[in-house]
Protein backbone atom coordinates (compact mmCIF):
# COMPACT_ATOMS: atom_id res chain seq x y z
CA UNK A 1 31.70 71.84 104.55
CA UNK A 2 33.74 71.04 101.65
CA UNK A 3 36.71 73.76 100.92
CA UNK A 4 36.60 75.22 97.47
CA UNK A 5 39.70 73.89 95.80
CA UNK A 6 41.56 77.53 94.16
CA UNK A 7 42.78 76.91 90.49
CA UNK A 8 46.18 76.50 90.37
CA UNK A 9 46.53 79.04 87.38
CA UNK A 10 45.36 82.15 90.52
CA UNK A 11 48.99 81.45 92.32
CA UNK A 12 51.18 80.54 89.23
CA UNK A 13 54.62 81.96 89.72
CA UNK A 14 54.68 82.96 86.84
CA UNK A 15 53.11 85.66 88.08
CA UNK A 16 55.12 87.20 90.60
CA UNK A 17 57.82 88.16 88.50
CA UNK A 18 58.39 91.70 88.20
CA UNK A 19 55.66 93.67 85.52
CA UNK A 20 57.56 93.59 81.84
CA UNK A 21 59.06 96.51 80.27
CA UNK A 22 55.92 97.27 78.28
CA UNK A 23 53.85 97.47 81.47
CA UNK A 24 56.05 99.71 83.63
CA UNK A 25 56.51 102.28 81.07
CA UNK A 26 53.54 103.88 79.56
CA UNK A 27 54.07 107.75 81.19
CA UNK A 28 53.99 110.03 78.93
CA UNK A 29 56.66 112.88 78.70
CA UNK A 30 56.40 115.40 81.12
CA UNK A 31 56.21 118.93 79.99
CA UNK A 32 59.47 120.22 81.76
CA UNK A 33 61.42 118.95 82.91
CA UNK A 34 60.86 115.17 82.23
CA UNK A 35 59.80 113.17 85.03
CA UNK A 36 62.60 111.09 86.91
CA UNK A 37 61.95 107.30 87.33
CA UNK A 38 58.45 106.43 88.42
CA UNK A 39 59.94 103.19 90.26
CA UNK A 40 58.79 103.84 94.52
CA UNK A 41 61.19 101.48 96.56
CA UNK A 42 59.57 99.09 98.71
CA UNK A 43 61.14 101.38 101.84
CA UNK A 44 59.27 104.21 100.55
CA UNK A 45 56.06 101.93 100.83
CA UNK A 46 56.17 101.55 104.04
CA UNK A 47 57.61 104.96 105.20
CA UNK A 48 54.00 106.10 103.21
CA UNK A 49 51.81 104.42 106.35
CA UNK A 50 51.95 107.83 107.40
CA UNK A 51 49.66 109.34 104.73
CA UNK A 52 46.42 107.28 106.14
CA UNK A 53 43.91 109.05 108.17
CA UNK A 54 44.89 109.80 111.86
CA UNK A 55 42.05 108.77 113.28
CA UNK A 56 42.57 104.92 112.89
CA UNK A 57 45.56 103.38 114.56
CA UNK A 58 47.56 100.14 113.91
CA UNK A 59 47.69 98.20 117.05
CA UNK A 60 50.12 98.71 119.07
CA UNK A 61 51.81 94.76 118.47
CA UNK A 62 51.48 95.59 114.74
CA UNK A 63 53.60 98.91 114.93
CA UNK A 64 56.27 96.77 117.02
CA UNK A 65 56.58 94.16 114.28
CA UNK A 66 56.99 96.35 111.64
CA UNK A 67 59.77 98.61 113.41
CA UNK A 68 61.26 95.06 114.66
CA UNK A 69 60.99 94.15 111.26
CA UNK A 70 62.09 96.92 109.12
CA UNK A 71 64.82 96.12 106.85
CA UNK A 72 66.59 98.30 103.96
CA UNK A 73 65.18 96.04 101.09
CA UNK A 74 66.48 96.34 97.23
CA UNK A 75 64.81 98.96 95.13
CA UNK A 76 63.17 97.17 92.16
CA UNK A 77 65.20 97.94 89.11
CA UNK A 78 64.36 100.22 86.87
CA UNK A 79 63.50 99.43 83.28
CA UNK A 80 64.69 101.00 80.26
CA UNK A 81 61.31 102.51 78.94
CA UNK A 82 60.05 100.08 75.97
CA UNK A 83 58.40 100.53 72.66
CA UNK A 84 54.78 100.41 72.49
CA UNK A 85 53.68 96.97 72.06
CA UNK A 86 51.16 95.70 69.19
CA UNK A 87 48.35 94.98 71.91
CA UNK A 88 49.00 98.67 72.47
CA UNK A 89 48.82 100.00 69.57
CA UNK A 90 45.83 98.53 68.40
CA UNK A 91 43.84 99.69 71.89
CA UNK A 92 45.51 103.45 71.24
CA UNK A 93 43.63 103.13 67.51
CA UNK A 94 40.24 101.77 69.34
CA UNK A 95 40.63 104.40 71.69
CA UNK A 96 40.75 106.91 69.34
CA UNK A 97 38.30 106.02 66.81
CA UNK A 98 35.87 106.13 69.70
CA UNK A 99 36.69 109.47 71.53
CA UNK A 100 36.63 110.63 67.54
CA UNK A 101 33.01 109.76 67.59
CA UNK A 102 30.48 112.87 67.49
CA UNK A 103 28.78 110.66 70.42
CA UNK A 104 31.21 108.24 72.57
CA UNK A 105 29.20 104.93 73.11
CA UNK A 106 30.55 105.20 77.04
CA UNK A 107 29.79 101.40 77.13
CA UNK A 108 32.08 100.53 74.59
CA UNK A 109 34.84 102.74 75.97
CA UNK A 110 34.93 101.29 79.29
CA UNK A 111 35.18 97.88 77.86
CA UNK A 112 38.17 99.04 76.29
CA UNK A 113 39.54 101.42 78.53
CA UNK A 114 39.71 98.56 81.54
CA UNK A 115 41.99 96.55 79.62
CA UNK A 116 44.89 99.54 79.82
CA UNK A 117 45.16 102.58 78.43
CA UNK A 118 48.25 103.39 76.47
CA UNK A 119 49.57 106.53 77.71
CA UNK A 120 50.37 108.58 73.96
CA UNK A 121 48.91 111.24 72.34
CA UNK A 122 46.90 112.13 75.47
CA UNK A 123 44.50 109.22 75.34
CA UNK A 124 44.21 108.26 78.76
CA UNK A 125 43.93 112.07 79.98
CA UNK A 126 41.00 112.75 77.51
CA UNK A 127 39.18 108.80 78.39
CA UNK A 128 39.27 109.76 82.30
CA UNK A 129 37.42 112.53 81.65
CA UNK A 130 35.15 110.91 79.90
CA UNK A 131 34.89 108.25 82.20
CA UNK A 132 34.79 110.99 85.43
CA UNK A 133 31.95 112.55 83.80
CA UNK A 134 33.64 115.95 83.12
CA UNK A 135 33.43 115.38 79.60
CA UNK A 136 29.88 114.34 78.37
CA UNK A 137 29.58 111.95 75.54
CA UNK A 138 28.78 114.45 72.64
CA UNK A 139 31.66 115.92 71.57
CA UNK A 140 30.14 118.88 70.98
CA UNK A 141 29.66 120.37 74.13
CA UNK A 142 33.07 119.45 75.15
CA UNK A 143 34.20 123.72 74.70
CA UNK A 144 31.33 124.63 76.54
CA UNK A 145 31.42 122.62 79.70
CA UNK A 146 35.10 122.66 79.45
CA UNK A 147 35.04 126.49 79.64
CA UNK A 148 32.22 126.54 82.30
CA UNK A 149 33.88 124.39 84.43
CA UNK A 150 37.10 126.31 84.06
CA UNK A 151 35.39 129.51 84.71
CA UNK A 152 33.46 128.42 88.12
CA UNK A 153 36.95 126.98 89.32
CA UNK A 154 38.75 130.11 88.72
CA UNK A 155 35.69 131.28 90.65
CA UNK A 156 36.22 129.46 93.87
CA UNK A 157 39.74 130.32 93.78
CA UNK A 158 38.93 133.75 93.32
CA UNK A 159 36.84 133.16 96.81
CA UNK A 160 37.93 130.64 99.00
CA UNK A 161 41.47 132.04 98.61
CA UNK A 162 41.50 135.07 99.32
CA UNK A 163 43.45 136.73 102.22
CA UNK A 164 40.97 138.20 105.10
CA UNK A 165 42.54 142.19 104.13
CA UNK A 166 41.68 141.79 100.65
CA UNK A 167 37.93 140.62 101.70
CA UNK A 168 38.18 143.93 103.97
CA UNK A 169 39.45 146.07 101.06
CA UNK A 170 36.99 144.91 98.43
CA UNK A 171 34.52 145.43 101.46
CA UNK A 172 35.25 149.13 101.42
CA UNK A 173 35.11 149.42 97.96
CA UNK A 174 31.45 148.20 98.39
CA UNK A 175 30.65 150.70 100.54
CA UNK A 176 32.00 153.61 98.61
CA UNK A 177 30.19 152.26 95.51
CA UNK A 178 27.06 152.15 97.29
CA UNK A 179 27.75 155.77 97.70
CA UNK A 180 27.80 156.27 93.94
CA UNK A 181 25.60 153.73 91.81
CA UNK A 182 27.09 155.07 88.63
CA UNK A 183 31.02 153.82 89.89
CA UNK A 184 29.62 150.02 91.17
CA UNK A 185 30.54 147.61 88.76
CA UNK A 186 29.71 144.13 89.25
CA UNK A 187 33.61 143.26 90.10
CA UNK A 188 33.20 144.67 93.83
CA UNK A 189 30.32 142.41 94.93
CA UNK A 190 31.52 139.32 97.14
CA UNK A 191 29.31 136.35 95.40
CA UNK A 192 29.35 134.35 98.81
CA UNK A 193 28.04 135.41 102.11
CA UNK A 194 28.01 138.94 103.73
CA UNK A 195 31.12 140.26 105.50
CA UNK A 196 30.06 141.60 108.89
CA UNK A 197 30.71 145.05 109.92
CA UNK A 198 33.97 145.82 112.04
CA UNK A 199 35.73 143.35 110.63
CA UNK A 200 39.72 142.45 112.33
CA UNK A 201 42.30 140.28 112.61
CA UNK A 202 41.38 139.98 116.52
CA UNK A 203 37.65 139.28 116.13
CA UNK A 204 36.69 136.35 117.66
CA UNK A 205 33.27 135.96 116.22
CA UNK A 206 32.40 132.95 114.77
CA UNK A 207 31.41 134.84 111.71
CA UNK A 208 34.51 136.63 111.57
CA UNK A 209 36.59 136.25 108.41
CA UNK A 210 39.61 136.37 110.19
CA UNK A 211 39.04 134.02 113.05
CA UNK A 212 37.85 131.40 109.96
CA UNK A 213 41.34 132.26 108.38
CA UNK A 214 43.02 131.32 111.31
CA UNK A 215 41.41 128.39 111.73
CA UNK A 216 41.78 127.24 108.38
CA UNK A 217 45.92 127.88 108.68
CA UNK A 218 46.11 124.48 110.46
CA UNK A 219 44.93 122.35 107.61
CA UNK A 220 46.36 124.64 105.39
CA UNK A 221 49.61 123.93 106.56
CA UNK A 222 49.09 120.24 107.01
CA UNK A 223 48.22 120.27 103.02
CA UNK A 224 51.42 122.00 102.12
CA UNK A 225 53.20 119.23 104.25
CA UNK A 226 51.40 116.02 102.71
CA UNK A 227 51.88 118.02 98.92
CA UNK A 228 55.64 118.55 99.56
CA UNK A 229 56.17 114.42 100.19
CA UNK A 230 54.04 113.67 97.16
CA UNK A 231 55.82 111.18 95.71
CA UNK A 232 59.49 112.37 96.21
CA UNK A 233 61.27 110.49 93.74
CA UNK A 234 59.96 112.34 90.74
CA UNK A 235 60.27 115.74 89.65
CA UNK A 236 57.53 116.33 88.15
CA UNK A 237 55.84 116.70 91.71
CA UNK A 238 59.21 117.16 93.63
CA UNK A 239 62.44 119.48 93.89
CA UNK A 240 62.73 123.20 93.97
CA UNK A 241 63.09 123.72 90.20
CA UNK A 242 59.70 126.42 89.21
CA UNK A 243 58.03 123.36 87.32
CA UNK A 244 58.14 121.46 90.11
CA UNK A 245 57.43 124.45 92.56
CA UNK A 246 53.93 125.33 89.89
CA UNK A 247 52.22 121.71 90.11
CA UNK A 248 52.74 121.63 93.79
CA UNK A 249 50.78 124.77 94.03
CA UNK A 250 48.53 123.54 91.78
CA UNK A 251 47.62 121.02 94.16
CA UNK A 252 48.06 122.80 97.13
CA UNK A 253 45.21 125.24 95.56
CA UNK A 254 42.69 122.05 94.47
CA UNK A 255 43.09 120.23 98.06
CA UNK A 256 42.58 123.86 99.72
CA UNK A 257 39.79 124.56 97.67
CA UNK A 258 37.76 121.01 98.24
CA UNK A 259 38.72 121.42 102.08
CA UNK A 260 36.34 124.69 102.16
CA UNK A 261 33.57 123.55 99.56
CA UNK A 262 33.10 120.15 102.08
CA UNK A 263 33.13 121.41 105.70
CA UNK A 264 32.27 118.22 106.79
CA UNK A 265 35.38 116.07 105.37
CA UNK A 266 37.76 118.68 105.44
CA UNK A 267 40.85 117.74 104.48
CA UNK A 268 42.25 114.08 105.22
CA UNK A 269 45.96 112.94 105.17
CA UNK A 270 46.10 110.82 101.98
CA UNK A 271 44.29 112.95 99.63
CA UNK A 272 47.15 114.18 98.16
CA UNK A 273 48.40 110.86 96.88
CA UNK A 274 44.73 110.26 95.21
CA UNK A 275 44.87 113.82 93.33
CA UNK A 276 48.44 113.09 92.52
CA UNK A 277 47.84 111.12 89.44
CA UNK A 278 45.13 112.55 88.12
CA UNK A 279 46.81 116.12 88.05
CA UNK A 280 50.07 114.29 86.50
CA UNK A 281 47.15 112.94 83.32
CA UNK A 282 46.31 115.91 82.63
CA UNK A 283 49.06 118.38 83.39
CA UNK A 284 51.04 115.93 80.94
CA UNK A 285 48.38 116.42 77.88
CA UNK A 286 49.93 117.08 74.82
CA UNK A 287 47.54 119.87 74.18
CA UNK A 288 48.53 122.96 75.46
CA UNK A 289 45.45 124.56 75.95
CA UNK A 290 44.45 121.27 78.24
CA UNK A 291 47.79 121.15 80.33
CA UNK A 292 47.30 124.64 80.96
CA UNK A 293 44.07 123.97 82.49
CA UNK A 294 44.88 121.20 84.41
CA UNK A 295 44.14 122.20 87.80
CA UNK A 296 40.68 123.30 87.03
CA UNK A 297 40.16 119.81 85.36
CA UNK A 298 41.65 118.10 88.06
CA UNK A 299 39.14 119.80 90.53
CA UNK A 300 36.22 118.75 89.24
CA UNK A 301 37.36 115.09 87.95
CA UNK A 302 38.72 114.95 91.50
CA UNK A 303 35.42 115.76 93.61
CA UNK A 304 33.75 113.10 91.37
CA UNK A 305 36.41 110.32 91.84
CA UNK A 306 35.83 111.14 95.81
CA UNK A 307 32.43 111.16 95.81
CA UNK A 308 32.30 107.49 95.87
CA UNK A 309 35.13 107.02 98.73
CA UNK A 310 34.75 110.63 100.66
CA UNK A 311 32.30 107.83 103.48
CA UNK A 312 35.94 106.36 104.31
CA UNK A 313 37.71 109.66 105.03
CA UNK A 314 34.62 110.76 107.39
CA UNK A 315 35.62 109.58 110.98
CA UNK A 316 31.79 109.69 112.30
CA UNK A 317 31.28 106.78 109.87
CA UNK A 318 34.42 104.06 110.54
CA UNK A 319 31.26 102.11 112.25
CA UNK A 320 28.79 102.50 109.87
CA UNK A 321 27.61 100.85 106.94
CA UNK A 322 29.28 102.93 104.59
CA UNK A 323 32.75 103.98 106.83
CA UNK A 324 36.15 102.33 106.13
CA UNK A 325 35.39 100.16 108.89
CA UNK A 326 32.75 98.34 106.73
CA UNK A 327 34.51 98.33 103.32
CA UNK A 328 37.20 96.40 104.72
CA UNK A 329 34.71 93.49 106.07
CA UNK A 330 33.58 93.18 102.74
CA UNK A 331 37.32 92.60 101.15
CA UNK A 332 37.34 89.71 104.59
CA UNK A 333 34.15 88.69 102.99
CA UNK A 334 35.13 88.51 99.37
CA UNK A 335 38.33 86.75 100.44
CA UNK A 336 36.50 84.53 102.48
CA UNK A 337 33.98 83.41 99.40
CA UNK A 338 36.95 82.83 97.09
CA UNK A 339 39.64 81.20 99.07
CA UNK A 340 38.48 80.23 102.53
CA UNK A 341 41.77 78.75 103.77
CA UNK A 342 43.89 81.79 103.13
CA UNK A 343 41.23 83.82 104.75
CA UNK A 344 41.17 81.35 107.69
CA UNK A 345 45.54 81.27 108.01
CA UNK A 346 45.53 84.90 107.76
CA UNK A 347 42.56 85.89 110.03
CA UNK A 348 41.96 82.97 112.76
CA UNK A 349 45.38 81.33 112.50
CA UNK A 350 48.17 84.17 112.37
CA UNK A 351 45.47 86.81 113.07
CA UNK A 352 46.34 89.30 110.88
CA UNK A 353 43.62 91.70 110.78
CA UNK A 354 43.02 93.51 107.11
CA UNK A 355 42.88 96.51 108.47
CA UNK A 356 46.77 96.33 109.07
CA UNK A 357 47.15 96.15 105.37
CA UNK A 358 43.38 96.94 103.61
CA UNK A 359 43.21 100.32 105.39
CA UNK A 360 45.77 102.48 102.80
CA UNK A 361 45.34 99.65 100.31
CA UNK A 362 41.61 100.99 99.76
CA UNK A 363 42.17 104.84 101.18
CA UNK A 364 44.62 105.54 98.91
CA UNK A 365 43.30 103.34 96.32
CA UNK A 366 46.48 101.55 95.82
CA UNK A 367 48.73 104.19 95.24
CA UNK A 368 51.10 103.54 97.29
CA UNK A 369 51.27 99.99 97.01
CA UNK A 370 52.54 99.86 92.98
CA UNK A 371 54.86 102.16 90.99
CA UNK A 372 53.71 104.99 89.60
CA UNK A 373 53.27 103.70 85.74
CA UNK A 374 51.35 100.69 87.54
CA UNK A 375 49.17 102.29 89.30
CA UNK A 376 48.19 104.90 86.38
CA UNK A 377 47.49 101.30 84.67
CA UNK A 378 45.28 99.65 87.71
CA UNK A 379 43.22 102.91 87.40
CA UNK A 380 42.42 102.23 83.72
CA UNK A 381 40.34 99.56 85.12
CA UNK A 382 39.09 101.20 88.80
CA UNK A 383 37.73 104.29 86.43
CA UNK A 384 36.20 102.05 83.45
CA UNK A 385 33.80 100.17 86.11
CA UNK A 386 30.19 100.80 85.40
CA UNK A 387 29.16 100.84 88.64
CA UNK A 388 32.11 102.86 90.51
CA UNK A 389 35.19 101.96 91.17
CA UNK A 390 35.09 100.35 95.11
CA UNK A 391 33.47 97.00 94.13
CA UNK A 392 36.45 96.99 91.13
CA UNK A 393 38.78 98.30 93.40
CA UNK A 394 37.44 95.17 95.95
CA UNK A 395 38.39 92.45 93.84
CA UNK A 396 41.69 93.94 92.94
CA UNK A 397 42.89 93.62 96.67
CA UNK A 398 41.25 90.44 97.21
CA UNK A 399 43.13 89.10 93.55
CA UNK A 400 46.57 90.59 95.53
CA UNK A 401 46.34 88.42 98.45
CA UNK A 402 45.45 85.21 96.24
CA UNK A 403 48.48 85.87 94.13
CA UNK A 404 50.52 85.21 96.76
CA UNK A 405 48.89 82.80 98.74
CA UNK A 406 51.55 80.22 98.78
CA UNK A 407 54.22 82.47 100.63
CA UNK A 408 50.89 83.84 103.37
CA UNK A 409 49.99 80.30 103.63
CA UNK A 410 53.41 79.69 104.64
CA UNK A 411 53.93 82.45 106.92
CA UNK A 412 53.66 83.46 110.34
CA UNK A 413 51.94 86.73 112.13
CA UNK A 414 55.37 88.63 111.26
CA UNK A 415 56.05 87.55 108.14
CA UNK A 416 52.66 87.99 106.41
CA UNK A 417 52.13 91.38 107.93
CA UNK A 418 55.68 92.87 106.58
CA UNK A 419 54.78 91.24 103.28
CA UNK A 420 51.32 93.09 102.95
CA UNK A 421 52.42 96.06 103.36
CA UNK A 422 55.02 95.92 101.07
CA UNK A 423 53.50 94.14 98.55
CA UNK A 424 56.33 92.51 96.25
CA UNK A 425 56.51 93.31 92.39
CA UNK A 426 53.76 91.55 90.40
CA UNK A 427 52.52 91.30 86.66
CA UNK A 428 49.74 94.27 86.48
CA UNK A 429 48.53 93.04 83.70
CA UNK A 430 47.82 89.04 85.30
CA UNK A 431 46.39 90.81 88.53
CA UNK A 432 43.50 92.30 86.73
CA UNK A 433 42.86 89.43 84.83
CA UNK A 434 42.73 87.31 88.40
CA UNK A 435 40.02 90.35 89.73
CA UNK A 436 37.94 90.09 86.80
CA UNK A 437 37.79 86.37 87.03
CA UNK A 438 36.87 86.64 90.25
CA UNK A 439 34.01 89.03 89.32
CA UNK A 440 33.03 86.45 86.77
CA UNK A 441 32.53 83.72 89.47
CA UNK A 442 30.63 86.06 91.87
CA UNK A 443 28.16 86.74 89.24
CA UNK A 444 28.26 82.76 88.40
């Protein structure tokens, strides 16, 4: 069998020079106080292996090579934030012209969207929306769902968040209003299930509200951990100052909230650092009214980004067709089809197994893998993708290891493992151009 030659443009290195100033700068302002810099150290990327999922462990040769290995490496300089470039400007005018539209042609704005989305005038907060589904294409039912959406989060909240003694106290209040008709107002009823009778913080029945509140303090706790370490070097999500102090609760309350709405996912190390930039969108919207109802939009645009990965947080189905397990074959695959002698140095001769590397790469859907600016910018083109973001995702991870194929093909067991997961600065911009050429030859 003949080995597919790989263009030589795909590991030009040109490529793996640092992102330009134009690329790692397109946050917008943060409300207060402003956001320190969004540059994560390559030591912080690999202190982050932590985050995955428990219930998958690196080998036990692969955790001795990377502490054996672990050095104190540079942190990538940090830019002075740059101008908006002309390419910019004219895809912040598209952009606009077609969320302006009393009907958004969704096809059109994904075409545009995945090429970047310049971070101004709260552009890319409104187009993930849009692309999330939380906004619907005709702009005029934008207050309506907005408000009804707003109004059934407040709802949950209201709910899933109470403490057991003020269940027991509205409880009461039931009873004495069923006492007297004419002093029940629809305030007192519990919308979810019944509260059983006798009702105290040692019940052990399984349909005690107490003995669920003390089972959910475990995760609980576990999500104020993970929310705390949320990316550490900026303010806007760390420190003790109150801003800081009112997003983390913010996402405390959304990852609480989704932990008792799915029963059967729970809460998964890692979730945290997928909510993290979609609360940072829209908490950072130039419209008040928006930013003020960020964590209600983040919910929703949150369960729906999810819905297409929650299969790899589910430990019953690593094995299966849809589990982690089998997502990461399919990057082997893909790498396989594209450049068969990287796959073959990396898999048969230095036998490094993807999941060493793939597993948080496609968890936490790059996120920790990029600075923050960068990955805001990869996510322009995971959320624009017609059919979901995992096959888009995919190709992104497969374009990362063929960008720096020379220095794998050249590399031992060691070498190539410490490199993959801390993936050196590359040109953002170049990488998606690599997946979507790659996309172009798989449907060739």
């Amino acid at each position: 069998m003949v080995k597919k030659r790989v263009p030589e443009w795909l590991n030009s290195s040109l490529w793996s020079s640092s992102t330009s100033n134009e690329d790692d700068h397109r946050l917008s302002v943060a409300v207060q106080p402003p956001p320190s810099s969004t540059t994560t150290t390559t030591s912080q990327q690999s202190n982050n292996n932590n985050h995955n999922h428990n219930h998958i462990h690196t080998s036990k040769e692969a955790e001795v090579v990377v502490e054996a290995e672990a050095e104190a490496e540079a942190e990538i300089e940090t830019h002075a934030p740059a101008g908006p470039s002309a390419e910019d400007i004219s895809r912040q005018a598209q952009l606009l012209s077609e969320i302006s539209k009393k009907v958004v042609n969704m096809r059109e704005l994904r075409r545009i969207a995945s090429q970047g989305i310049p971070d101004t005038a709260g552009i890319r907060s409104t187009v993930w929306k849009l692309l999330l589904g939380y906004l619907p294409p005709d702009r005029s039912l934008w207050p309506s769902e907005m408000a009804k959406k707003r109004s059934q989060y407040k709802q949950f909240k209201d709910e899933l968040l109470m403490n057991p003694s003020e269940v027991t106290r509205r409880m009461d209040k039931f009873k004495s209003c069923e006492k007297d008709d004419s002093k029940c107002e629809s305030r007192c009823l519990l919308s979810r299930s019944e509260i059983t009778h006798g009702e105290h913080p040692l019940s052990l029945g399984k349909t005690s509200i107490w003995n669920q509140f003390f089972q959910d303090t475990e995760i609980i706790e576990q999500i104020d951990r993970d929310v705390k370490r949320t990316h550490p070097d900026m303010h806007f999500f760390s420190g003790n100052l109150p801003f800081a102090k009112s997003n983390q609760e913010a996402l405390k309350n959304i990852l609480i909230v989704f932990a008792k709405l799915n029963p059967g996912i729970r809460y998964v190390q890692g979730m945290n650092e997928i909510l993290a930039p979609l609360f940072y969108v829209f908490r950072n919207d130039p419209d008040e009214e928006y930013a003020a109802s960020a964590e209600a939009d983040t919910f929703f645009c949150f369960v729906e980004l999810l819905s297409g990965f929650r299969d790899h947080f589910c430990q019953q189905l690593d094995n299966s067709v849809v589990g982690i397990r089998s997502t990461i074959t399919k990057l082997s695959q893909l790498l396989k089809e594209h450049d068969e002698e990287l796959w073959r140095h990396l898999e048969v001769t230095t036998k490094v197994n993807p999941q060493f590397y793939a597993f948080r790469w496609i968890t936490l859907l790059l996120t920790q893998e990029f600075n923050f600016a960068d990955s805001l910018h990869i996510w322009d083109t995971l959320l624009s993708d017609l059919d979901g973001p995992l096959e888009t995702l995919l190709r992104v991870c497969c374009a990362m290891l063929i960008l720096i194929r020379r220095r794998l093909l050249a590399g031992d067991f060691t070498s190539n493992l410490k490199l993959l997961q801390n993936y050196p600065p590359t040109n953002i911009s170049h990488l998606l151009y690599v997946a979507n050429k790659l996309r172009v030859q798989s449907l060739g």
